[in-house]
PDB file of N, CA and C in Angstrom:
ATOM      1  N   UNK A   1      76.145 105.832  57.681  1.00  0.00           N
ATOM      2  CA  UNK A   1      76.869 105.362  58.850  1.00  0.00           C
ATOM      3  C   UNK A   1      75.957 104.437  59.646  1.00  0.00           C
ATOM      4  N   UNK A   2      76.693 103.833  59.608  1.00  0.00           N
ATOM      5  CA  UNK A   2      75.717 102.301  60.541  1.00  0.00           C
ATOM      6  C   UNK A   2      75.468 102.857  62.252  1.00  0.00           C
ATOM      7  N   UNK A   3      74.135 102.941  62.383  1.00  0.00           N
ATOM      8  CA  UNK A   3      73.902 103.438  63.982  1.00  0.00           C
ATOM      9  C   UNK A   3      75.317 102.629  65.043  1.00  0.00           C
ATOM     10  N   UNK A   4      74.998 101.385  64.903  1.00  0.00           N
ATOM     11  CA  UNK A   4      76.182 100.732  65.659  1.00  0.00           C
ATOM     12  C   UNK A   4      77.681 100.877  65.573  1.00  0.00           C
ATOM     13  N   UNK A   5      78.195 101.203  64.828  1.00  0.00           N
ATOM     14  CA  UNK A   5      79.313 102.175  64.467  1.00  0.00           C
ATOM     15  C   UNK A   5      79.453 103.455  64.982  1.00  0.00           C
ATOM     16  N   UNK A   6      78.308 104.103  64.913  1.00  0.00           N
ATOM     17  CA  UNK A   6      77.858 105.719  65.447  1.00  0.00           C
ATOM     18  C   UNK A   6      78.330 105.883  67.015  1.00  0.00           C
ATOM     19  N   UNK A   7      77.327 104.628  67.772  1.00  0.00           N
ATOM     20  CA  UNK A   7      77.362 104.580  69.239  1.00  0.00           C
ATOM     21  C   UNK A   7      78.624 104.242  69.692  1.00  0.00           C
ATOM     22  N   UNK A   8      79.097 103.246  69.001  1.00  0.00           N
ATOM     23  CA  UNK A   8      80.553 103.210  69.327  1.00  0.00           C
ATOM     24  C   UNK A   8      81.203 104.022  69.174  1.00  0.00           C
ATOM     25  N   UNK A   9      81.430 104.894  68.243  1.00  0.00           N
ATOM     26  CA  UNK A   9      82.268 106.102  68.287  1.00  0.00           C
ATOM     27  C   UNK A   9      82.106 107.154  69.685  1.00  0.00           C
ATOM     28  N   UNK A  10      81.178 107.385  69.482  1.00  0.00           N
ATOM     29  CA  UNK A  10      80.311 108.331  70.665  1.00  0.00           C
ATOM     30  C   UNK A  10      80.576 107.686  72.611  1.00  0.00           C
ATOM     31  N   UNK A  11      81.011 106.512  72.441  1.00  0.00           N
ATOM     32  CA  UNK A  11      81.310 105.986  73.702  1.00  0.00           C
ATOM     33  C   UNK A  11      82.508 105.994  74.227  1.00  0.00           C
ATOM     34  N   UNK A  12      83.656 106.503  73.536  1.00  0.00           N
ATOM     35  CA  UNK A  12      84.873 106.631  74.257  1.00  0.00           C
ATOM     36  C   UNK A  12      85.216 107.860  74.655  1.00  0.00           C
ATOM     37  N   UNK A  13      86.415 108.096  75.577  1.00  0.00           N
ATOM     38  CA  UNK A  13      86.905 108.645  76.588  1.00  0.00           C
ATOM     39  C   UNK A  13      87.326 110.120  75.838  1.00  0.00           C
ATOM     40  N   UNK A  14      87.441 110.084  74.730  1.00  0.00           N
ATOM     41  CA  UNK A  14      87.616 111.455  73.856  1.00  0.00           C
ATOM     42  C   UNK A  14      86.595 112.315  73.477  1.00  0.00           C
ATOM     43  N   UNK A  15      86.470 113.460  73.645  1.00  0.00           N
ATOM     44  CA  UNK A  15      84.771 113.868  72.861  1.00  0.00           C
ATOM     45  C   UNK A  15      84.697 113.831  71.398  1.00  0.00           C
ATOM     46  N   UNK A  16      83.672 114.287  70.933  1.00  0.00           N
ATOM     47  CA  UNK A  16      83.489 113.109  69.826  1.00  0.00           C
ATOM     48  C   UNK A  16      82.483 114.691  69.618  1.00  0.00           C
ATOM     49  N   UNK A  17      82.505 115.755  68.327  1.00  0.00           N
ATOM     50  CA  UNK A  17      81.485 116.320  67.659  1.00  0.00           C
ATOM     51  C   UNK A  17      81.151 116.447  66.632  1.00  0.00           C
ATOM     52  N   UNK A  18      79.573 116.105  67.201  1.00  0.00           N
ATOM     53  CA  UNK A  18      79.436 115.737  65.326  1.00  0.00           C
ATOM     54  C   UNK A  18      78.092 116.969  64.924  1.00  0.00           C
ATOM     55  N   UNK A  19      78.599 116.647  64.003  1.00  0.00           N
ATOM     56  CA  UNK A  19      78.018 117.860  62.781  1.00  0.00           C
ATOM     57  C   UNK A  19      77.198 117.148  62.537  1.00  0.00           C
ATOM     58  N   UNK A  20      75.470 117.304  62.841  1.00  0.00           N
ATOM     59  CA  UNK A  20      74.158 116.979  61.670  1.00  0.00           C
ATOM     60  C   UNK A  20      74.165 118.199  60.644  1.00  0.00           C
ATOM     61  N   UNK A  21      74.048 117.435  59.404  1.00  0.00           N
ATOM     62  CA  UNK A  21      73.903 118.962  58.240  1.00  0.00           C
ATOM     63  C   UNK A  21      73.222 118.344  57.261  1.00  0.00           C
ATOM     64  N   UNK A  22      73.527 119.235  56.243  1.00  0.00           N
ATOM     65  CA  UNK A  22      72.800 118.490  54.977  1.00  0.00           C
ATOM     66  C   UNK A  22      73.134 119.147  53.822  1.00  0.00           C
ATOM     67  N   UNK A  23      73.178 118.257  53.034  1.00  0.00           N
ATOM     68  CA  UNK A  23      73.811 119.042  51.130  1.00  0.00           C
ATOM     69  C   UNK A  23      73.232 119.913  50.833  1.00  0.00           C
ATOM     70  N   UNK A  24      72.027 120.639  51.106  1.00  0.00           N
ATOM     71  CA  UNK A  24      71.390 121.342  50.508  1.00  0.00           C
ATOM     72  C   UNK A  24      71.240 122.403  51.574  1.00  0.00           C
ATOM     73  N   UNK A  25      71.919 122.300  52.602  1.00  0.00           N
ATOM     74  CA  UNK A  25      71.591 123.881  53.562  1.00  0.00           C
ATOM     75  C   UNK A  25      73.264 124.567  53.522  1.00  0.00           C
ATOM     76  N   UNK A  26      72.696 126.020  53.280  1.00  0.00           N
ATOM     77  CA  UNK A  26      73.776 126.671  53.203  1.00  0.00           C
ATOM     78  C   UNK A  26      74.616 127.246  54.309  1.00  0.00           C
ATOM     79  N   UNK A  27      74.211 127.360  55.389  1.00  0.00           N
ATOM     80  CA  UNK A  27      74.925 127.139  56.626  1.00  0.00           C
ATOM     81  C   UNK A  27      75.692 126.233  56.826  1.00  0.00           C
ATOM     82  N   UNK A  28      75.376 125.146  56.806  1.00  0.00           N
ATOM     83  CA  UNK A  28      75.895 123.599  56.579  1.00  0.00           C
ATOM     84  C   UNK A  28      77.705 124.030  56.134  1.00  0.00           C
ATOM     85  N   UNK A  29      77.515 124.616  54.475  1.00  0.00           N
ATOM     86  CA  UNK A  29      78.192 124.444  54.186  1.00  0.00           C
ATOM     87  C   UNK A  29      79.524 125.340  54.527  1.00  0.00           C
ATOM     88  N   UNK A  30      79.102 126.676  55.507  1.00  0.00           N
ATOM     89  CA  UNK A  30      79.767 127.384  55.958  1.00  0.00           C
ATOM     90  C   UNK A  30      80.251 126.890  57.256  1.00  0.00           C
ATOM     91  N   UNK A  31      79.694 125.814  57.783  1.00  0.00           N
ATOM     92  CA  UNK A  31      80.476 124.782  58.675  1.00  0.00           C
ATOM     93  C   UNK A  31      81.422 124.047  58.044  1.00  0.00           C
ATOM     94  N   UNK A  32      81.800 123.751  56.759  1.00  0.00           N
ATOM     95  CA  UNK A  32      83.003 122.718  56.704  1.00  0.00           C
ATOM     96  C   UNK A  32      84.427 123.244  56.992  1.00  0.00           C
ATOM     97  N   UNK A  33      84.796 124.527  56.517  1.00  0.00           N
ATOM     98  CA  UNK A  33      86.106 125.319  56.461  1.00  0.00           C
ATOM     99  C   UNK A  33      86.342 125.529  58.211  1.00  0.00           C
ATOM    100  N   UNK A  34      85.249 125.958  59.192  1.00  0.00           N
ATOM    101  CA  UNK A  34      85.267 125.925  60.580  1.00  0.00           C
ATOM    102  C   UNK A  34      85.277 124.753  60.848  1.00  0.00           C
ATOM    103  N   UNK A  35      84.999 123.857  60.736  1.00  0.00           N
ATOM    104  CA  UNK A  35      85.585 122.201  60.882  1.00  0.00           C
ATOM    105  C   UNK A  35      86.747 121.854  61.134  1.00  0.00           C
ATOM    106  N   UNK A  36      87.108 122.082  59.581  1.00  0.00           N
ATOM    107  CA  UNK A  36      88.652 121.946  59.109  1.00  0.00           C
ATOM    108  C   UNK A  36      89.426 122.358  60.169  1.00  0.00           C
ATOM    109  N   UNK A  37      89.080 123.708  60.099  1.00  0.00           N
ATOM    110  CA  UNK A  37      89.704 124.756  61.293  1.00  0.00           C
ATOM    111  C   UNK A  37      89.895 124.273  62.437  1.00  0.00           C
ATOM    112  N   UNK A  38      89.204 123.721  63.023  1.00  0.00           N
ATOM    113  CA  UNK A  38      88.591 123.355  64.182  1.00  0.00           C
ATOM    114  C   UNK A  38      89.449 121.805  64.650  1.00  0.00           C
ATOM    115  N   UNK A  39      89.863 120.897  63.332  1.00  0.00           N
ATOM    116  CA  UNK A  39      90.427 120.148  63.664  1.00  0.00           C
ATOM    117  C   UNK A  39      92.169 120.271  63.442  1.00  0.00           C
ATOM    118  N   UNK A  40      92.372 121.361  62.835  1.00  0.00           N
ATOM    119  CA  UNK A  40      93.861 121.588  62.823  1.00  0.00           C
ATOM    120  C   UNK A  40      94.411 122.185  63.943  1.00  0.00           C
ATOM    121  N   UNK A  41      93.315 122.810  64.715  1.00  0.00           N
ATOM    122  CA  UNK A  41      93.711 123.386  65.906  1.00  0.00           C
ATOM    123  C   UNK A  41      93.529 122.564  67.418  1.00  0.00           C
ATOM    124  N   UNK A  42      92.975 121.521  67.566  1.00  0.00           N
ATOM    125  CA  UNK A  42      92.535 120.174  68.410  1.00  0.00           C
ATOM    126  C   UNK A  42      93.198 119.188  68.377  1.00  0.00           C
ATOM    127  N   UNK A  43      93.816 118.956  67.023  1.00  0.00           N
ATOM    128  CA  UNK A  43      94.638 118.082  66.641  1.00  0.00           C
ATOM    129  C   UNK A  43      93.481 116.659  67.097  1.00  0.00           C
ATOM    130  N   UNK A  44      94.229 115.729  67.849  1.00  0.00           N
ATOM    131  CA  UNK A  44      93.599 114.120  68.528  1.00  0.00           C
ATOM    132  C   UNK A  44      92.982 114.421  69.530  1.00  0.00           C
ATOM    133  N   UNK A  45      92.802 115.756  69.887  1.00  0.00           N
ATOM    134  CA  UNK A  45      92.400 116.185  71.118  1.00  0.00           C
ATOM    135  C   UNK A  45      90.590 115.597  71.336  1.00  0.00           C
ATOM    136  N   UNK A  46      90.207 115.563  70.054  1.00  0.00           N
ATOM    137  CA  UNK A  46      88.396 115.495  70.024  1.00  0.00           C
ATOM    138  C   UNK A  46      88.562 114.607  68.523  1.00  0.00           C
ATOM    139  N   UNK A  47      87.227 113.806  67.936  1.00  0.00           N
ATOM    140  CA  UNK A  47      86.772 113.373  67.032  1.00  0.00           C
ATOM    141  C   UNK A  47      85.889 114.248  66.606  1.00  0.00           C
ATOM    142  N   UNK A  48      85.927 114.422  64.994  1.00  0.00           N
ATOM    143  CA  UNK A  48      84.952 115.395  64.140  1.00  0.00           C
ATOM    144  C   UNK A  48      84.385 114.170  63.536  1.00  0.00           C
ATOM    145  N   UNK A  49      82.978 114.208  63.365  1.00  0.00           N
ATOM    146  CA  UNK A  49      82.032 113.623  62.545  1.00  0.00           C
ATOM    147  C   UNK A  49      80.786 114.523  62.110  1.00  0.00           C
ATOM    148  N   UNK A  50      80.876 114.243  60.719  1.00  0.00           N
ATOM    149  CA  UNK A  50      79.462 114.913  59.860  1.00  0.00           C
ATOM    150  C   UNK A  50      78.539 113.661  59.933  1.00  0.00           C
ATOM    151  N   UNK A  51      77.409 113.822  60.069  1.00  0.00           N
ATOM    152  CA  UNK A  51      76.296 113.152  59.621  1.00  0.00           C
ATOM    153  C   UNK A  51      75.417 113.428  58.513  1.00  0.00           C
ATOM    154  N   UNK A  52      75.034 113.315  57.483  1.00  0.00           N
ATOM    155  CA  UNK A  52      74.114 114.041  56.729  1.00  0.00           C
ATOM    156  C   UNK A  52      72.760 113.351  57.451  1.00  0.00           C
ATOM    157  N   UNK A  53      71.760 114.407  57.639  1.00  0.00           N
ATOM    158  CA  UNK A  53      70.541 113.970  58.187  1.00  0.00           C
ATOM    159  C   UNK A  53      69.339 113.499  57.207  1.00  0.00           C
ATOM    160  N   UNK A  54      69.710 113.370  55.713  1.00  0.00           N
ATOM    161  CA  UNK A  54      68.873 112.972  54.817  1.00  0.00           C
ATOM    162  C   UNK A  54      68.977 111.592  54.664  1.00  0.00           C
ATOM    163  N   UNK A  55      70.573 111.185  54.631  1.00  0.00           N
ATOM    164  CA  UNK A  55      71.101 110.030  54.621  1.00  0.00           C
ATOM    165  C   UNK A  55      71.167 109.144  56.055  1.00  0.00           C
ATOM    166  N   UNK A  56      71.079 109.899  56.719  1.00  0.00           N
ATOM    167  CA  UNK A  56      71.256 108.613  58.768  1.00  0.00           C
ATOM    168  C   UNK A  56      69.714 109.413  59.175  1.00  0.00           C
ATOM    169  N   UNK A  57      68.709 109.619  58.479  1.00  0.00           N
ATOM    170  CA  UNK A  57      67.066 109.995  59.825  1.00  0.00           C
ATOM    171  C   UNK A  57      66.998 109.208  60.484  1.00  0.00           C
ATOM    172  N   UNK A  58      67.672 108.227  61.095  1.00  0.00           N
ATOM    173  CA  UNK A  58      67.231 107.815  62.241  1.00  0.00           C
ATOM    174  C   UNK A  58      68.060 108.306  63.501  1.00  0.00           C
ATOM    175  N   UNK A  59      69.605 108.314  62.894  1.00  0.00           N
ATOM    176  CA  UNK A  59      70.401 109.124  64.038  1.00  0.00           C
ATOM    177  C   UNK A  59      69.736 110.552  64.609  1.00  0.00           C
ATOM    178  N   UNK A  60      69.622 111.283  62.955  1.00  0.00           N
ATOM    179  CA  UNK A  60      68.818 112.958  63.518  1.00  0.00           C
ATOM    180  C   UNK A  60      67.684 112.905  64.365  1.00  0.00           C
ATOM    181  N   UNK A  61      66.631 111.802  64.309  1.00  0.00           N
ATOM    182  CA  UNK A  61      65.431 110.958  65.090  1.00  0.00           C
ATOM    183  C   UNK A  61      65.849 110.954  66.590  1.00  0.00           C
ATOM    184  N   UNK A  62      67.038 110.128  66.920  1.00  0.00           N
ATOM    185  CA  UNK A  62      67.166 109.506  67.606  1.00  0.00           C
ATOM    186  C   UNK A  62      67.690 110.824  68.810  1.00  0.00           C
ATOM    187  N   UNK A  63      68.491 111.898  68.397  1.00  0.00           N
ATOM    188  CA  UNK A  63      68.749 113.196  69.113  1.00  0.00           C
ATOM    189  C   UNK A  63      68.050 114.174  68.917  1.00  0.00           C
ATOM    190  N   UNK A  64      67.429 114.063  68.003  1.00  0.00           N
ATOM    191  CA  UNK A  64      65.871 115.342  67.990  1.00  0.00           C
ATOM    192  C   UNK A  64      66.532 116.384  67.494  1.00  0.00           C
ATOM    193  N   UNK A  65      66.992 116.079  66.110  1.00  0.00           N
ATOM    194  CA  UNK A  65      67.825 117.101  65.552  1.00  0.00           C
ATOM    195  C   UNK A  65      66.290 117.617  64.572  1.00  0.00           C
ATOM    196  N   UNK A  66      66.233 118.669  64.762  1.00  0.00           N
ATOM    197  CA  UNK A  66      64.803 119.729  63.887  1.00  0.00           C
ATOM    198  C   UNK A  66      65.467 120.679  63.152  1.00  0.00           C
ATOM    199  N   UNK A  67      66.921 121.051  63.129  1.00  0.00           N
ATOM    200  CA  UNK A  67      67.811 122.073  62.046  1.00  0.00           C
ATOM    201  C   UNK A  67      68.989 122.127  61.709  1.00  0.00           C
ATOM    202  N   UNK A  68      69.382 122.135  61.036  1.00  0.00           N
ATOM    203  CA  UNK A  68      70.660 122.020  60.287  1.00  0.00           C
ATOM    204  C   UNK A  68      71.747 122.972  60.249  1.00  0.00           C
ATOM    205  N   UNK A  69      73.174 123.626  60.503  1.00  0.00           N
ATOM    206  CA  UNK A  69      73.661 122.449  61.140  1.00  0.00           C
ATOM    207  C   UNK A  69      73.184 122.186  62.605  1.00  0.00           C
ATOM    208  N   UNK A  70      72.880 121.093  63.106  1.00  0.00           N
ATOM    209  CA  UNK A  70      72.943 121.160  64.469  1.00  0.00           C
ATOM    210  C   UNK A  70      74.404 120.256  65.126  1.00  0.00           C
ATOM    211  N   UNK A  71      75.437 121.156  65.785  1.00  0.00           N
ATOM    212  CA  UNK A  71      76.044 120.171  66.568  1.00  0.00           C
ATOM    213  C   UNK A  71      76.464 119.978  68.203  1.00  0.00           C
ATOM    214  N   UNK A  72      76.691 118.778  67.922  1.00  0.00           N
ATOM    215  CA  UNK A  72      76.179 117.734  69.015  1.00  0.00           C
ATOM    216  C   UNK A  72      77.857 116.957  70.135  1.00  0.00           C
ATOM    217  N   UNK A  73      78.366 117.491  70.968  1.00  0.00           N
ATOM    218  CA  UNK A  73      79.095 117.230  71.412  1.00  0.00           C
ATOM    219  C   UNK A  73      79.162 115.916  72.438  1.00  0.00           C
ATOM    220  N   UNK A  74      79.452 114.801  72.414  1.00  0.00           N
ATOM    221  CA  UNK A  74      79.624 113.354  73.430  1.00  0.00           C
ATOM    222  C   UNK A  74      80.822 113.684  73.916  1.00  0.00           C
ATOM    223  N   UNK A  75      80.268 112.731  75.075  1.00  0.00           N
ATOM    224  CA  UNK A  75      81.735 112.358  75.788  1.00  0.00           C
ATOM    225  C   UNK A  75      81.343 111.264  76.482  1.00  0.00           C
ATOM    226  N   UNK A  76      81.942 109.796  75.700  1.00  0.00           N
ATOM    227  CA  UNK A  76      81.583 108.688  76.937  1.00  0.00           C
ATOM    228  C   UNK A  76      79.832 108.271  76.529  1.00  0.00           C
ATOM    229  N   UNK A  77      79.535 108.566  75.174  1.00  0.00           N
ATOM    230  CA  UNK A  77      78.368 108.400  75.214  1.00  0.00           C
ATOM    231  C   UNK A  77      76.999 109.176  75.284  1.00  0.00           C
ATOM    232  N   UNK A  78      77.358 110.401  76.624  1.00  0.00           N
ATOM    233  CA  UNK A  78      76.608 111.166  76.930  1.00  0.00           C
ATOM    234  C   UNK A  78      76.978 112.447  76.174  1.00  0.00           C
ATOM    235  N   UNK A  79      75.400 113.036  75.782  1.00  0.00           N
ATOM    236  CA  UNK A  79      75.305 114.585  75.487  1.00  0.00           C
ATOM    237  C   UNK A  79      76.051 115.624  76.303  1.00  0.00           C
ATOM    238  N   UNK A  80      77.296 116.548  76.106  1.00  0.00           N
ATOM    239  CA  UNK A  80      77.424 117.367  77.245  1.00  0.00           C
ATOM    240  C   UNK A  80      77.109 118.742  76.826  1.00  0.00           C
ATOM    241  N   UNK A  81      77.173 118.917  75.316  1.00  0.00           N
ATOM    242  CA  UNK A  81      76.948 120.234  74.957  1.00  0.00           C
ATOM    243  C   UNK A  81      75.748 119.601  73.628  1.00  0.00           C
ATOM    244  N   UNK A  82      75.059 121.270  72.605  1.00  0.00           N
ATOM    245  CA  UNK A  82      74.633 120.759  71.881  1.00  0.00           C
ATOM    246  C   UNK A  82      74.232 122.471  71.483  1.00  0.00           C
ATOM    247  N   UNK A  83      74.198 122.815  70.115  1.00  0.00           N
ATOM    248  CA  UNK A  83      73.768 124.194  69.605  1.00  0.00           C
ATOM    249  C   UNK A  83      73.149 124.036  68.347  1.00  0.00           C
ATOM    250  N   UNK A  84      72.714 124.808  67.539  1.00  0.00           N
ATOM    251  CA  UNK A  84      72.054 125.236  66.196  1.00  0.00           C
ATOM    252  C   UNK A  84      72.862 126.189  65.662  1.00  0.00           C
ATOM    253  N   UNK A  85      72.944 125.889  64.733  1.00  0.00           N
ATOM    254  CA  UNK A  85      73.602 127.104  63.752  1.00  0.00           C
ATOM    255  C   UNK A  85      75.294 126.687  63.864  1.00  0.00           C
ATOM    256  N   UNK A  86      75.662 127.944  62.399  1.00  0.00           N
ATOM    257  CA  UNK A  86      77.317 128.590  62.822  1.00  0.00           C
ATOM    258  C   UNK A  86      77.602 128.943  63.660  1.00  0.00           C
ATOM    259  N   UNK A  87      78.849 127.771  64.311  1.00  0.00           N
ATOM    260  CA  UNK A  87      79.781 128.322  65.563  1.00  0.00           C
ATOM    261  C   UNK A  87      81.178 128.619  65.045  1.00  0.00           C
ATOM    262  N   UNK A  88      81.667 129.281  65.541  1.00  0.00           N
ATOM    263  CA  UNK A  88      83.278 130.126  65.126  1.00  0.00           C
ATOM    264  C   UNK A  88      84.053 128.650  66.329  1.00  0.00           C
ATOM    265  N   UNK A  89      84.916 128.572  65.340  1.00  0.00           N
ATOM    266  CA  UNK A  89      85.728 127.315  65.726  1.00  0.00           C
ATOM    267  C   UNK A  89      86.803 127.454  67.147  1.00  0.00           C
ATOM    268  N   UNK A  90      86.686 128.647  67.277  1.00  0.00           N
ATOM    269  CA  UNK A  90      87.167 129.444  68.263  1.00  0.00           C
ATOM    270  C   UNK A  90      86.518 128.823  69.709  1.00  0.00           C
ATOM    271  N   UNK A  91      85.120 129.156  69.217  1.00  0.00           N
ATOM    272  CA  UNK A  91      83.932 128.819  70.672  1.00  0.00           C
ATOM    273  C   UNK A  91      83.915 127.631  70.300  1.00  0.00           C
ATOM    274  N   UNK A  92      84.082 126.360  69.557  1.00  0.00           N
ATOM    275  CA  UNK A  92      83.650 124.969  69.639  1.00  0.00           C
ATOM    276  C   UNK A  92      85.086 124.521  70.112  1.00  0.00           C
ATOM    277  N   UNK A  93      86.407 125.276  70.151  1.00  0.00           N
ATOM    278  CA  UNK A  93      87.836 124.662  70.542  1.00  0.00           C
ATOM    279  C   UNK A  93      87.766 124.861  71.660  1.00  0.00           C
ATOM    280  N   UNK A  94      86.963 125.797  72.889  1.00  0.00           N
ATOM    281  CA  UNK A  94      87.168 126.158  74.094  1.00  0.00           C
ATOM    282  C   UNK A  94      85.989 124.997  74.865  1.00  0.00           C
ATOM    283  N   UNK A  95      84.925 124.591  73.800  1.00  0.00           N
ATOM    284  CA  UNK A  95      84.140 123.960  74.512  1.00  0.00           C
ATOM    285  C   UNK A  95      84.702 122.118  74.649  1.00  0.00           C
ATOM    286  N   UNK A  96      85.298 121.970  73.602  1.00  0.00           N
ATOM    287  CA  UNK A  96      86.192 120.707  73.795  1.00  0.00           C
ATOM    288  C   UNK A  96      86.916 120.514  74.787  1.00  0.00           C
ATOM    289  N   UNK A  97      87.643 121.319  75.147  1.00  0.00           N
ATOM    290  CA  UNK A  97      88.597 121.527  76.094  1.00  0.00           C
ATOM    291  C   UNK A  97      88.068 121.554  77.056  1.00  0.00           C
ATOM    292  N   UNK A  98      86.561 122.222  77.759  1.00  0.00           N
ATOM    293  CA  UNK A  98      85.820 122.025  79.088  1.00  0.00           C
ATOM    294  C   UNK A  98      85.923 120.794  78.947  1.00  0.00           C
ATOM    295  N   UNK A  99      85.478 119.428  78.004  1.00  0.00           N
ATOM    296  CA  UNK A  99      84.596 118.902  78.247  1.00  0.00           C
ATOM    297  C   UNK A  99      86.232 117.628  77.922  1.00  0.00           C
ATOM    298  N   UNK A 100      87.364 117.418  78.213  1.00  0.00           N
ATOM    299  CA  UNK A 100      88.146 116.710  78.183  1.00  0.00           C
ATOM    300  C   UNK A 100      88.463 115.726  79.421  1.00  0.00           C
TER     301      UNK A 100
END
């Protein structure tokens, strides 16, 4: 993903969370089905984006991502939330909704 593409996404009026992960961590991969989840229940409400951090190190660089998954909630650009690990799609649908 082209950084300039990235920032643009990350700058509009919708929140925008994105998933740093990586092919080879197994947490990671117990984030995709809570994703899924996560966007059938949000509907247009928020943007989901994965990053792989092997493939964009400069994005993971650029937010000081040190573990996998780490995600990273915008709004407008700015950081408003941000965690480590498996979140239950439950707690990432209530935190969208603060942050609308």
């Amino acid at each position: 993903m082209a950084s300039g593409k990235f920032s643009e996404l990350i700058q509009g009026e919708k929140p925008v969370l994105v998933d740093f992960s990586a092919e080879w961590c197994g947490p990671c991969k117990m984030m995709a089905p809570i994703l899924s989840e996560l966007k059938h229940q949000i509907g247009d409400h928020a943007t989901i984006l994965k990053v792989d951090v092997d493939r964009n190190q400069q994005a993971a660089a650029v937010y000081g991502v040190q573990s996998v998954p780490t995600l990273i909630l915008f709004r407008k650009g700015q950081i408003v939330w941000r965690q480590s690990g498996v979140v239950p799609a439950e707690s990432l649908k209530q935190i969208i909704l603060q942050h609308q």
